[in-house]
Every structure is written in structure tokens, then in C-alpha cells.
C-alpha atoms as a PDB file:
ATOM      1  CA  UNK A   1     -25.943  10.833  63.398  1.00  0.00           C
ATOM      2  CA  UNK A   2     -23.649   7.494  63.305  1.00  0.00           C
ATOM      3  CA  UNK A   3     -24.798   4.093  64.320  1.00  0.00           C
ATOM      4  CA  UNK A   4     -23.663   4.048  67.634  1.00  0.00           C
ATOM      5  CA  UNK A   5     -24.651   7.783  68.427  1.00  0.00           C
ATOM      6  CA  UNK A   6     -28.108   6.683  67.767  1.00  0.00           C
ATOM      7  CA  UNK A   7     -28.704   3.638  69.898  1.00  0.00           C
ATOM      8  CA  UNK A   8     -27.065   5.937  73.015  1.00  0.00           C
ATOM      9  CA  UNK A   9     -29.619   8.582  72.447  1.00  0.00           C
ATOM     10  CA  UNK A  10     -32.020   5.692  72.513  1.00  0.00           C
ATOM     11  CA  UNK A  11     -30.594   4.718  75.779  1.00  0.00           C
ATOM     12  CA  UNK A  12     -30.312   8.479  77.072  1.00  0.00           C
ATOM     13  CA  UNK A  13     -34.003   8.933  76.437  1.00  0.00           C
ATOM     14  CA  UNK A  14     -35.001   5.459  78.590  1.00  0.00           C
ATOM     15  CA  UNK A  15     -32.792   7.104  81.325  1.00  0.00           C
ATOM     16  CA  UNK A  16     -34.883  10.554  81.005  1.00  0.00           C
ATOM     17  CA  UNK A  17     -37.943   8.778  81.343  1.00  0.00           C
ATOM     18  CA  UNK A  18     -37.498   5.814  83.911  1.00  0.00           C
ATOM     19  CA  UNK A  19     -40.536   7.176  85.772  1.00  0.00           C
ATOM     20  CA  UNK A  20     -42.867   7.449  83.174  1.00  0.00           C
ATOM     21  CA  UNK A  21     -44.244   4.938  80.692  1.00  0.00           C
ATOM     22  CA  UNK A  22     -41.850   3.957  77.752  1.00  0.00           C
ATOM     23  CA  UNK A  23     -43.269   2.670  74.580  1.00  0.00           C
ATOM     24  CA  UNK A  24     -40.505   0.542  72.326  1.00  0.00           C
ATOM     25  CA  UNK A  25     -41.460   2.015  69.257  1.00  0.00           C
ATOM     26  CA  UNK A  26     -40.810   5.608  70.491  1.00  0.00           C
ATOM     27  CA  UNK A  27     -37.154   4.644  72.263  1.00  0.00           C
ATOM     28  CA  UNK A  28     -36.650   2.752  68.910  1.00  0.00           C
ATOM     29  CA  UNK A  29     -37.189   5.755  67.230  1.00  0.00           C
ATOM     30  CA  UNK A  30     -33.883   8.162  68.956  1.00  0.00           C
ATOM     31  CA  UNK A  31     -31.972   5.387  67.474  1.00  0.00           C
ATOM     32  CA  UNK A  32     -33.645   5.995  63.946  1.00  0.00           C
ATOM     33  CA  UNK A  33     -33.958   2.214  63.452  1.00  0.00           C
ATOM     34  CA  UNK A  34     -36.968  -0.064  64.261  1.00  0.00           C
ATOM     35  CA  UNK A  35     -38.228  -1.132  66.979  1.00  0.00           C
ATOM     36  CA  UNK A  36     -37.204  -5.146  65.743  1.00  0.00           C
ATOM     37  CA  UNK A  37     -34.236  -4.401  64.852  1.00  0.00           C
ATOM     38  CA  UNK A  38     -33.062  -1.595  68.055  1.00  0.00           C
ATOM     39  CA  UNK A  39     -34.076  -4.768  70.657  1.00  0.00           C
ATOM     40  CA  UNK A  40     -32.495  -7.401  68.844  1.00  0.00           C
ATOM     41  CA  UNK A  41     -28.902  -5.129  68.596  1.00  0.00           C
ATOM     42  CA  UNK A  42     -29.614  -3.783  72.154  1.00  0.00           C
ATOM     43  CA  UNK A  43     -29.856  -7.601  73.343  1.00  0.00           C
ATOM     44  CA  UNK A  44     -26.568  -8.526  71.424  1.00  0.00           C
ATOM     45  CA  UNK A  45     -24.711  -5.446  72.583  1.00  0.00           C
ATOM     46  CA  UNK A  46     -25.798  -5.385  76.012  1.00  0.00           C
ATOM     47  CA  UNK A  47     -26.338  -8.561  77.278  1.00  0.00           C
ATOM     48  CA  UNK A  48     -30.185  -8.212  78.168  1.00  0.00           C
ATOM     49  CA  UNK A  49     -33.420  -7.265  76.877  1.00  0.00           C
ATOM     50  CA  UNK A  50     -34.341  -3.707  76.526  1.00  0.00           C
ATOM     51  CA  UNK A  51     -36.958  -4.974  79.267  1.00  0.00           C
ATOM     52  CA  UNK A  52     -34.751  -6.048  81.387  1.00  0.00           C
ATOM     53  CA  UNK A  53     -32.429  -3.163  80.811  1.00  0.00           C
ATOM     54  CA  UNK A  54     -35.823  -0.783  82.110  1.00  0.00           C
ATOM     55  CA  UNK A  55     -36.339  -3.232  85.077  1.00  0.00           C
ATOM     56  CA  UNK A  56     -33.004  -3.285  86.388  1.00  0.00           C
ATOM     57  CA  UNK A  57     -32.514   0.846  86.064  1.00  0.00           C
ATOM     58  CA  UNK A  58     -35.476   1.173  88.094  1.00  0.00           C
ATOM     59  CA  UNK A  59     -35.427  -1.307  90.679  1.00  0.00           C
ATOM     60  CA  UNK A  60     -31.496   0.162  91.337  1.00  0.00           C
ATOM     61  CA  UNK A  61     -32.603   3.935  91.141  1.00  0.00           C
ATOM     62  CA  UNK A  62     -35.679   2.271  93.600  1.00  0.00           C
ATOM     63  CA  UNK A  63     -33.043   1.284  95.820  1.00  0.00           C
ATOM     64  CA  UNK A  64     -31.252   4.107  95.978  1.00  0.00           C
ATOM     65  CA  UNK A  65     -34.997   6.706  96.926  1.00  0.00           C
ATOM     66  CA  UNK A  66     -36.092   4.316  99.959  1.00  0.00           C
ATOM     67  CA  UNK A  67     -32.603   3.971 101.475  1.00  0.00           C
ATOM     68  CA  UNK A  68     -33.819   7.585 102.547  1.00  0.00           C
ATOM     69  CA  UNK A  69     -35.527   7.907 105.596  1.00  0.00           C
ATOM     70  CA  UNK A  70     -38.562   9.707 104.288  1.00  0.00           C
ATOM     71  CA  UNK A  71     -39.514   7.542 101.659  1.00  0.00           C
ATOM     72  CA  UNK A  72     -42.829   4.835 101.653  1.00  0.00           C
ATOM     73  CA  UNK A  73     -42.574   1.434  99.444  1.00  0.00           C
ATOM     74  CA  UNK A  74     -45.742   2.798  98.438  1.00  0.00           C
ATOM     75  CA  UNK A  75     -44.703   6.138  96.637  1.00  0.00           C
ATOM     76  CA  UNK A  76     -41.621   4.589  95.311  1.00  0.00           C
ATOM     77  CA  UNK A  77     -43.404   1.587  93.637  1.00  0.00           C
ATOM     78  CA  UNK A  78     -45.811   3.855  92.176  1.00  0.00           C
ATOM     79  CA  UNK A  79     -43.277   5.987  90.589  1.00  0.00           C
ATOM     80  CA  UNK A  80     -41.554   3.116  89.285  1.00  0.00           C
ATOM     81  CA  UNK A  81     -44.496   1.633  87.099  1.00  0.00           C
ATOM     82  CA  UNK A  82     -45.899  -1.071  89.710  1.00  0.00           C
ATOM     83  CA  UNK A  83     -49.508  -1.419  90.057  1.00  0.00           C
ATOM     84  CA  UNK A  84     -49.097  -2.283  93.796  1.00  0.00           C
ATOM     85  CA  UNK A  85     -46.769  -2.851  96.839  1.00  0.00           C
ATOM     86  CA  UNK A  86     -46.789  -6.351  96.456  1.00  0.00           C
ATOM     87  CA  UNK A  87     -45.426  -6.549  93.309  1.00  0.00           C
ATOM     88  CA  UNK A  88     -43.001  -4.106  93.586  1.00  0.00           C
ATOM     89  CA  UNK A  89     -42.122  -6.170  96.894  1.00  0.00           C
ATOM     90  CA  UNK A  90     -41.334  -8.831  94.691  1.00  0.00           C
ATOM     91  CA  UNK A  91     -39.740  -7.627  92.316  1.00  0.00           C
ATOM     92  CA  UNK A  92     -37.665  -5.896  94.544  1.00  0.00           C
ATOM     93  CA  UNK A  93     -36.704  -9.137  96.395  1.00  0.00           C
ATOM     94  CA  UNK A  94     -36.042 -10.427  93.839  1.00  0.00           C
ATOM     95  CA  UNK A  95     -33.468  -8.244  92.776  1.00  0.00           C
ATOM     96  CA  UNK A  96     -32.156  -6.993  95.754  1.00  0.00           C
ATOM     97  CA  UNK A  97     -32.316 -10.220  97.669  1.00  0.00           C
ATOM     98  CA  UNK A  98     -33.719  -8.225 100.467  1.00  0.00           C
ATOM     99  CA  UNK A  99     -37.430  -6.586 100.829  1.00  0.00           C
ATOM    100  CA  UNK A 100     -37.899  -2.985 100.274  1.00  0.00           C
ATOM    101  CA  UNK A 101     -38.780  -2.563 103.765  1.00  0.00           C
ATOM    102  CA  UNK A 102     -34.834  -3.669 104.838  1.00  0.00           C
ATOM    103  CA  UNK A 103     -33.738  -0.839 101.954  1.00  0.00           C
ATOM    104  CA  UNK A 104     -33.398   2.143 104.469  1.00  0.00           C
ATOM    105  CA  UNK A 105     -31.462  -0.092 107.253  1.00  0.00           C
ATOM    106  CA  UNK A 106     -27.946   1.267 107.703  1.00  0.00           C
ATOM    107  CA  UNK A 107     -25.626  -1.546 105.733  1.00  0.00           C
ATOM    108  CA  UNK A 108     -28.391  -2.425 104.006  1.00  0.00           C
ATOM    109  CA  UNK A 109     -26.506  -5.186 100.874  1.00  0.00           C
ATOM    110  CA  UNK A 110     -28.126  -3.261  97.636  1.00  0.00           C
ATOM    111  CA  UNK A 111     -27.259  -3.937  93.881  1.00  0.00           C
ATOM    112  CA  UNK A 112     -26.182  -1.262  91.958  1.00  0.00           C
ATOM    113  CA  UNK A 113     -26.836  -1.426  88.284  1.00  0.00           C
ATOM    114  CA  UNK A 114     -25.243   1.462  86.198  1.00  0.00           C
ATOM    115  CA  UNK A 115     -26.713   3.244  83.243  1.00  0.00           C
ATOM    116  CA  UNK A 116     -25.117   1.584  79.907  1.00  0.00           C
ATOM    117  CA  UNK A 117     -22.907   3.397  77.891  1.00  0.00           C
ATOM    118  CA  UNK A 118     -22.160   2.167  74.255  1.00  0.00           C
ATOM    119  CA  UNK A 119     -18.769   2.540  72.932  1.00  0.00           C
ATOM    120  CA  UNK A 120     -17.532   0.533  69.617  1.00  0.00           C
ATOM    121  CA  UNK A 121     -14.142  -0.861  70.380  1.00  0.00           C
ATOM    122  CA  UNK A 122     -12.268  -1.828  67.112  1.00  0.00           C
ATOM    123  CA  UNK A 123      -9.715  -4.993  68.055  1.00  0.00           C
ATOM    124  CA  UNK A 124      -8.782  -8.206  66.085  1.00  0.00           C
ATOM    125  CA  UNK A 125      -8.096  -6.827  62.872  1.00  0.00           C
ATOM    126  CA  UNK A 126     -10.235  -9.966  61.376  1.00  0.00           C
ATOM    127  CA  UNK A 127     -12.600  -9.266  58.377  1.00  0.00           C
ATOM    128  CA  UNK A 128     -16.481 -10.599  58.774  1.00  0.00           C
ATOM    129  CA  UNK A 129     -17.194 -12.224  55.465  1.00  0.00           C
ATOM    130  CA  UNK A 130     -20.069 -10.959  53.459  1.00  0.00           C
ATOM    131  CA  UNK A 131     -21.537 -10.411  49.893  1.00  0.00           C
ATOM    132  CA  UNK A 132     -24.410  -8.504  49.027  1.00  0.00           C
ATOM    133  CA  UNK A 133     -26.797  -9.883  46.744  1.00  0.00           C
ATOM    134  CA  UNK A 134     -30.002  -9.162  44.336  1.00  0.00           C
ATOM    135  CA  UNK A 135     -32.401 -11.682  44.975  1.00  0.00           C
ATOM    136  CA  UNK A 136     -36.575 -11.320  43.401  1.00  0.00           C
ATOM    137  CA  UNK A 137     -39.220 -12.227  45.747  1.00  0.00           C
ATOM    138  CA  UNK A 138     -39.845 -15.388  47.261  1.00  0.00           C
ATOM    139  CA  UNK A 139     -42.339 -17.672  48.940  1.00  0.00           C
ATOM    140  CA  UNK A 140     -41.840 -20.113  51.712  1.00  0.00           C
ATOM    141  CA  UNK A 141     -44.126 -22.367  53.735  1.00  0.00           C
ATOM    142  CA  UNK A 142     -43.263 -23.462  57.406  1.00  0.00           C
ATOM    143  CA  UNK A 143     -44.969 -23.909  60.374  1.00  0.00           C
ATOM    144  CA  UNK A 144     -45.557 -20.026  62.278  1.00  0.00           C
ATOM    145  CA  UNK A 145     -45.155 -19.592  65.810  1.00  0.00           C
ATOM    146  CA  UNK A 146     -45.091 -15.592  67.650  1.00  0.00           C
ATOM    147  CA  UNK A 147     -42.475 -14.836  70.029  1.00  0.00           C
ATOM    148  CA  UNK A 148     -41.844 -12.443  72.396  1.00  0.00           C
ATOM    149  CA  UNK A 149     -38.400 -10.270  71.842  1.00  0.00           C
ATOM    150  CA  UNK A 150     -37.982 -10.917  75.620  1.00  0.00           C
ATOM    151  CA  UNK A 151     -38.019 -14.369  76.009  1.00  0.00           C
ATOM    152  CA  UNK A 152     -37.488 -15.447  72.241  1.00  0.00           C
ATOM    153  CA  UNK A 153     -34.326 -16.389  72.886  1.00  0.00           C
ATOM    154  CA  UNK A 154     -34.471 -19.357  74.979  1.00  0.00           C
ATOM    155  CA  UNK A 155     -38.111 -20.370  73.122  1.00  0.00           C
ATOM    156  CA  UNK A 156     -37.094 -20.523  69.481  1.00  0.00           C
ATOM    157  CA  UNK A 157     -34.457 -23.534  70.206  1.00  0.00           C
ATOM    158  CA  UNK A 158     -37.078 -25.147  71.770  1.00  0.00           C
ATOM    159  CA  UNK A 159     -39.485 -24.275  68.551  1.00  0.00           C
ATOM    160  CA  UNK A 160     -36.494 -25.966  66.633  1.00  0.00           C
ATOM    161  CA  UNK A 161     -36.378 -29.237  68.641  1.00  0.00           C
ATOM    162  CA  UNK A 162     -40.370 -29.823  68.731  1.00  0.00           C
ATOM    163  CA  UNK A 163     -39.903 -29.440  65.041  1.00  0.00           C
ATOM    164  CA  UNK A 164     -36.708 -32.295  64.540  1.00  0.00           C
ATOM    165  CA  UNK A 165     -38.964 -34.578  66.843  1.00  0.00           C
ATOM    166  CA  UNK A 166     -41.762 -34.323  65.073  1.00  0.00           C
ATOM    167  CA  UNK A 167     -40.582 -35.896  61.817  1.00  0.00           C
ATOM    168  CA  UNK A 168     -42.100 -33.258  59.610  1.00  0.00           C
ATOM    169  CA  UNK A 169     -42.528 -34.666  56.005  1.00  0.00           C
ATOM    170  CA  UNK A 170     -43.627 -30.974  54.420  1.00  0.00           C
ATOM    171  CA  UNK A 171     -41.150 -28.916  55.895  1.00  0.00           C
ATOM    172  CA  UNK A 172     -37.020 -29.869  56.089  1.00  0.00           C
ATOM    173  CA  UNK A 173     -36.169 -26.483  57.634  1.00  0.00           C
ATOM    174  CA  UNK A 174     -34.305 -25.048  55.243  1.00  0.00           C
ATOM    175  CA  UNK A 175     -34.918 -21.254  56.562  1.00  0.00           C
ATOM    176  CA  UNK A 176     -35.552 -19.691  59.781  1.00  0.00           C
ATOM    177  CA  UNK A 177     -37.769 -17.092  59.075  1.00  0.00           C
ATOM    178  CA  UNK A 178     -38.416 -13.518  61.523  1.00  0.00           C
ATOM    179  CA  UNK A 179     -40.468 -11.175  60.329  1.00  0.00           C
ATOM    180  CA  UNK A 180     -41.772  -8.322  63.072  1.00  0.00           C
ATOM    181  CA  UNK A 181     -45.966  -8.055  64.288  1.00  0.00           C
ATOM    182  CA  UNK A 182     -45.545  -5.088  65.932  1.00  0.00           C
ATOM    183  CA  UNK A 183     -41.767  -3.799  67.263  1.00  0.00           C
ATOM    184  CA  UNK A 184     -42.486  -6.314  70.410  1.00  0.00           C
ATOM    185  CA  UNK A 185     -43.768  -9.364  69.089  1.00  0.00           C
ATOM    186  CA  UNK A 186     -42.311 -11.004  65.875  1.00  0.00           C
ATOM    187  CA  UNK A 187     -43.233 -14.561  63.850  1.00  0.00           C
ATOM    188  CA  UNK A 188     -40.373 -16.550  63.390  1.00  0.00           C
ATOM    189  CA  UNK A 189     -40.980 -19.350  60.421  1.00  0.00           C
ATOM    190  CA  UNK A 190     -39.408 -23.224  60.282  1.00  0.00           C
ATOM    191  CA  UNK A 191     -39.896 -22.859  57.001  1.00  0.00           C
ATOM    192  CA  UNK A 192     -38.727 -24.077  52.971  1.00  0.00           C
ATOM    193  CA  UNK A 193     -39.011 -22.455  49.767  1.00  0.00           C
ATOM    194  CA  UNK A 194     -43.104 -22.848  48.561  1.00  0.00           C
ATOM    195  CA  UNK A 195     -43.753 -23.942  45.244  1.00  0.00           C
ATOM    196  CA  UNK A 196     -47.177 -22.086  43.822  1.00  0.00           C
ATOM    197  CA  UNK A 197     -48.762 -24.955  42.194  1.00  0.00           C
ATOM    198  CA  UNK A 198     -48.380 -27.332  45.690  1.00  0.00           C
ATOM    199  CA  UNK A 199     -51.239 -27.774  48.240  1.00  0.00           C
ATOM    200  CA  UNK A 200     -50.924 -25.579  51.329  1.00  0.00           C
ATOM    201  CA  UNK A 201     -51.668 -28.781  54.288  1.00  0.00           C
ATOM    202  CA  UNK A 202     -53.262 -28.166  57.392  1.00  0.00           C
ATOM    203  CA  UNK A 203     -51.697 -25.954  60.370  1.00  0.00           C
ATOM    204  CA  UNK A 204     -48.980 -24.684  57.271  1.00  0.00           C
ATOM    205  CA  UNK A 205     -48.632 -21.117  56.545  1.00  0.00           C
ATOM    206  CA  UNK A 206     -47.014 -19.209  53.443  1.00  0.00           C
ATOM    207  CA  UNK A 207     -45.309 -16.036  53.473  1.00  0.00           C
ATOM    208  CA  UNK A 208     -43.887 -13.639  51.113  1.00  0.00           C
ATOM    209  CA  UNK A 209     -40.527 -12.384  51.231  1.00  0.00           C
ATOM    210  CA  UNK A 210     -39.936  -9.081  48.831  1.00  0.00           C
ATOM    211  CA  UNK A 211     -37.382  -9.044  46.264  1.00  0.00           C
ATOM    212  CA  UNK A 212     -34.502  -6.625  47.698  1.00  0.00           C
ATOM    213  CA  UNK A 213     -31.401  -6.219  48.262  1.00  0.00           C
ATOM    214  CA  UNK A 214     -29.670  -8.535  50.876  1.00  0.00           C
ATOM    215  CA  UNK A 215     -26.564  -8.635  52.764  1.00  0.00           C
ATOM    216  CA  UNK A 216     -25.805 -12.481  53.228  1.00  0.00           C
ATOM    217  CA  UNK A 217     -23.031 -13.460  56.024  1.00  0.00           C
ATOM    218  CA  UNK A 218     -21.891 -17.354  56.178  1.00  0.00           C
ATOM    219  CA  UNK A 219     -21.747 -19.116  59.437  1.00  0.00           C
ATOM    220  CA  UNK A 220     -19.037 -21.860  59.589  1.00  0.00           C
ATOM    221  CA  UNK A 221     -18.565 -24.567  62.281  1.00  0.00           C
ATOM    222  CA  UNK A 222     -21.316 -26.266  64.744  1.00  0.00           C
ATOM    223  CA  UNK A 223     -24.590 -24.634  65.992  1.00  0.00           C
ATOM    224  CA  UNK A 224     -25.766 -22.965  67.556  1.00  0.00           C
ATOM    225  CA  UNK A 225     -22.407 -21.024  68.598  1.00  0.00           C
ATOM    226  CA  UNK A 226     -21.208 -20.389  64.736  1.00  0.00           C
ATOM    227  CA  UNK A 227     -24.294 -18.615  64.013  1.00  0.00           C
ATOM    228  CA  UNK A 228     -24.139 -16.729  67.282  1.00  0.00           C
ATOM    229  CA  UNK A 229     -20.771 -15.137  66.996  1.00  0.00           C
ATOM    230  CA  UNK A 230     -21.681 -13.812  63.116  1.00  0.00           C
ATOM    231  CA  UNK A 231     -25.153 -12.835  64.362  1.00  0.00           C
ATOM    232  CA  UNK A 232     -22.661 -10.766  67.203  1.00  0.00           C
ATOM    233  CA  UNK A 233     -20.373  -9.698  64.815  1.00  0.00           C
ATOM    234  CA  UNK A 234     -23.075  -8.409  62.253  1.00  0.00           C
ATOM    235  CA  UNK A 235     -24.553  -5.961  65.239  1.00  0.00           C
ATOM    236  CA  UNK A 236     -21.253  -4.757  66.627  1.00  0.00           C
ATOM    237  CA  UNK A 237     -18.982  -4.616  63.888  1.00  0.00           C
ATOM    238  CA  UNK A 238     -20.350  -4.860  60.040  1.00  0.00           C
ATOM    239  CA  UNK A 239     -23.225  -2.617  60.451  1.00  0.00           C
ATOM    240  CA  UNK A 240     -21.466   0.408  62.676  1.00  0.00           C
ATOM    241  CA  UNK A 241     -18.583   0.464  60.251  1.00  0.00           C
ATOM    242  CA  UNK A 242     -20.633  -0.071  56.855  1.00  0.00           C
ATOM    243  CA  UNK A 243     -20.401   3.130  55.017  1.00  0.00           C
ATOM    244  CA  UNK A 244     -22.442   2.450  52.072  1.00  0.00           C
ATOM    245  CA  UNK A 245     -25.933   0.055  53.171  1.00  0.00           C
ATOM    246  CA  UNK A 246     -28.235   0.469  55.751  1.00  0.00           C
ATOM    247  CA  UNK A 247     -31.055  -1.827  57.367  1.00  0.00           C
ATOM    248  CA  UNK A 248     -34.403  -2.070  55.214  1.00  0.00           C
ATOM    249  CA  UNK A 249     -37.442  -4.207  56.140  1.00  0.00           C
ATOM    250  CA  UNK A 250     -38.172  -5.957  59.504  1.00  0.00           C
ATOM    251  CA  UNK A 251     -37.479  -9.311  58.588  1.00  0.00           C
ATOM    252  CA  UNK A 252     -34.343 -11.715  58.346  1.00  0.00           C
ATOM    253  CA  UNK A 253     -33.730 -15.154  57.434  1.00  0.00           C
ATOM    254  CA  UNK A 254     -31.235 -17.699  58.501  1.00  0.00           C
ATOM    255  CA  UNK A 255     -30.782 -20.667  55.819  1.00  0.00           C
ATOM    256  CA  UNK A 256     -29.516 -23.619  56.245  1.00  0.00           C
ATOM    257  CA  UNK A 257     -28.065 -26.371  54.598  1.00  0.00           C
ATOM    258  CA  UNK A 258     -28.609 -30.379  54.781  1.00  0.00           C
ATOM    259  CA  UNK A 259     -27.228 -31.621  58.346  1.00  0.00           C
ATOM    260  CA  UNK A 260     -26.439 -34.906  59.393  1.00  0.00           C
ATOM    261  CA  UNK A 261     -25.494 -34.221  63.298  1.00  0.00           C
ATOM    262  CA  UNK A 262     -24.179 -31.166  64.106  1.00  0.00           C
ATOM    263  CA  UNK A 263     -20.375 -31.452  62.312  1.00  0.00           C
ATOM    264  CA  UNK A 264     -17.715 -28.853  63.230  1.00  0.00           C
ATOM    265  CA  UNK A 265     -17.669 -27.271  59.860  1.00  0.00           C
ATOM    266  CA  UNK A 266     -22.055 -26.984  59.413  1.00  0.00           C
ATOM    267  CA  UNK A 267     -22.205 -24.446  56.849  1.00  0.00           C
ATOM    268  CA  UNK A 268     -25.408 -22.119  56.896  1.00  0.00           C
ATOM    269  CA  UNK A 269     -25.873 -18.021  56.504  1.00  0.00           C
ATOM    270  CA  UNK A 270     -27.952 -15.054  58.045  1.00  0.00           C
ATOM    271  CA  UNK A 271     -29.493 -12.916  55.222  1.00  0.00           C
ATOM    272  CA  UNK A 272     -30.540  -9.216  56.446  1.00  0.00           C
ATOM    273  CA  UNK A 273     -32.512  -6.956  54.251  1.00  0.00           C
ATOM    274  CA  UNK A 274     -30.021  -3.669  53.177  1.00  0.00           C
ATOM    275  CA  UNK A 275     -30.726  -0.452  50.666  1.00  0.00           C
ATOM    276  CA  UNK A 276     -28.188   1.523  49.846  1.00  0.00           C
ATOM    277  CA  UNK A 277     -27.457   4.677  51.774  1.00  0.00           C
END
């Protein structure tokens, strides 16, 4: 089964089951990747959390059930995976901009929102620069903080600028560290490298990162939108297309160099664990 095969069978099986309860690890699984890595790919393909993806599906297919004359808010929001009528109400609302009550009136202004379908579209002819490199295993120390794969990505800038302010004297940032909890959750590190014989300080934390194999990609020009479109690129185009590694580990680290400001050609890389196939 090919990349992309895998993460619409991951997709096709959410679909199947919008009226029961879905676990990440087991939608993870039809894709044959990890849960860390299936909702950080889904997010960069898509657009929107897997979450938000599962919201959306069943607040339109919602829609669609109490435009029907026979159908009560109550059965519907049940089915749905809401605890109450309120809830769903506002969920709903929110959504729909109109309360499930108004659904069923003839006219009645109600968003669609369409089942994704992935498709890898080849255009550009440009090559994503890469090597793939040996390193042994490595210790850093940083300052830990756990995110949540829905809302990490608006909270780990914010993680980075609390950091700059604070003037940190232990800790430069020379690495941005993510390594997964549990497929949902996931520590992300402001971290350097950690010398053995050095003093661990208060509210510090170390971590190990194995000695692998790792497929490095450099990020050139000013952040955060350099590292964005690689991080993009790596998801839609390197990994679908690579014949010869696949994903190992749930961890990655960005690394980046010295910066004075934030000059147009900031130099830095994203480092993802690979074995060979």
C-alpha cells in the first residue's frame, strides 16, 4: 500500500465511523504510520486538525438528518458524540450560524463540508534538498512544555517568544525538540546540546535522542515561513515519492543556527528520523 493510499484509508475509516467513537491511534493505524506523525501530515495536507476534520463531517452530515422533518436535536446530537442538546446547540451555531432548531426550515442557509479526498499532484519540477545522515545518540537540555496536536500550532510560537523574553542564560535554542506522549499529546523541547559532566538547573529537563538514521532538509530565508514551506514540502512531496526510507521514531528536531533578527537568508534545518525500507 503507497503513502497516499494509506492516509485515504485512514480517512475512509473516520467516514465509516462518524457515529461512533474514533480513537487516533486506531485511524492512525489504516494509514500504517503513527498516530504523531498521521495528524501532523493530515494537518499539513488538509488544512485542519484531524479534530477538526471529525467535527466538521459531523456537524455537516448533522445538518443534513434534522433538515428532515422527523428528526429531534436530541437524537441527532446523541448520534453525533454530544453529551447534551446544549452543546450540540452550540456547536451547531457555531458552525452553521443558525441553531439546530432553524435546520428543518425550508431555505434554511447550511454549510456543506465534503469528505476529503487525497490526491498527490506532481507540478514545479523543483527538487527539495536533502541528505541523509548517520548521527550516534545525543543529549540535549531545554526547557519542556506538552502540547496538544490540536492547538500546538498557534501555542509553540508563543512557547518560542516567552523563551526570547526571558533572557535565558542556560539555554540559546539551538533545537526545537518534538517527541510524542501518547499519539495526541507530544513535548516539544527549546532545547541545546547537554554536556554530561554540567549541572542540570532548576525547572531544566534532559532528553535522549537515539543514534539513527536521519533525513536532514535545510530551510533557507526568514521564519517562520522558510521552515513552513520545507516542513509542507517534506509531507506532500519527499516522503510520498521516496522509494528507499521510511519514517522511524516519533520524534523530530528543528535546529537552528545563531540569529541576529530574522534576515532573509536565516539558515536552519528539520531533521526526521528514517530506516531504510
Amino acid at each position: 500500500m503507497g503513502w497516499i493510499e494509506g492516509i485515504q484509508n485512514a480517512i475512509e475509516y473516520i467516514e465509516d465511523n462518524l457515529t461512533e467513537e474514533l480513537n487516533i491511534q486506531e485511524i492512525a493505524e489504516r494509514a500504517c504510520i503513527s498516530a504523531f506523525y498521521f495528524q501532523r501530515i493530515f494537518n499539513i495536507l488538509c488544512g485542519f486538525t484531524v479534530g477538526e476534520y471529525i467535527r466538521c463531517r459531523r456537524l455537516s452530515m448533522a445538518a443534513q438528518e434534522l433538515s428532515k422533518a422527523d428528526a429531534r436535536v436530541i437524537d441527532v446530537a446523541l448520534k453525533y458524540g454530544y453529551d447534551s442538546p446544549d452543546s450540540f446547540a452550540r456547536a451547531f451555531t457555531k458552525f452553521h450560524g443558525i441553531p439546530p432548531s432553524s435546520a428543518r426550515i425550508k431555505g434554511a442557509n447550511l454549510k456543506l463540508f465534503a469528505p476529503v479526498k487525497i490526491k498527490l499532484i506532481l507540478e514545479g519540477g523543483t527538487m527539495l534538498e536533502y541528505k541523509i545522515v548517520e548521527k550516534a545518540q545525543f543529549t540535549v537540555i531545554g526547557k519542556a512544555r506538552r502540547f496538544d496536536t490540536e492547538t500546538s500550532s498557534s501555542e509553540i510560537p508563543k512557547f518560542w517568544e516567552e523563551h526570547n523574553k526571558s533572557g535565558d542564560k542556560v539555554v540559546c535554542g539551538m533545537y526545537g525538540v518534538c517527541m510524542d506522549i501518547d499519539g495526541k499529546n507530544f513535548e516539544y523541547l527549546i532545547a541545546d546540546n547537554y554536556l554530561p559532566w554540567n549541572e542540570i538547573p532548576d525547572g531544566y529537563e534532559t532528553r535522549v535522542i537515539p543514534a539513527g538514521t536521519w533525513a536532514i532538509f535545510p530551510c533557507r530565508g526568514r521564519l517562520p515561513k522558510s521552515l513552513q514551506d520545507v516542513n509542507k514540502r517534506i509531507w506532500s512531496e519527499w516522503l510520498p515519492s521516496c522509494k528507499e526510507y521510511k519514517l522511524a521514531g516519533n520524534y523530530d528536531v528543528e535546529m537552528y543556527t545563531p540569529m541576529q533578527g530574522n534576515p532573509d537568508d536565516y539558515y536552519c534545518e528539520i531533521w526526521i528520523p528514517v530506516e531504510k525500507i
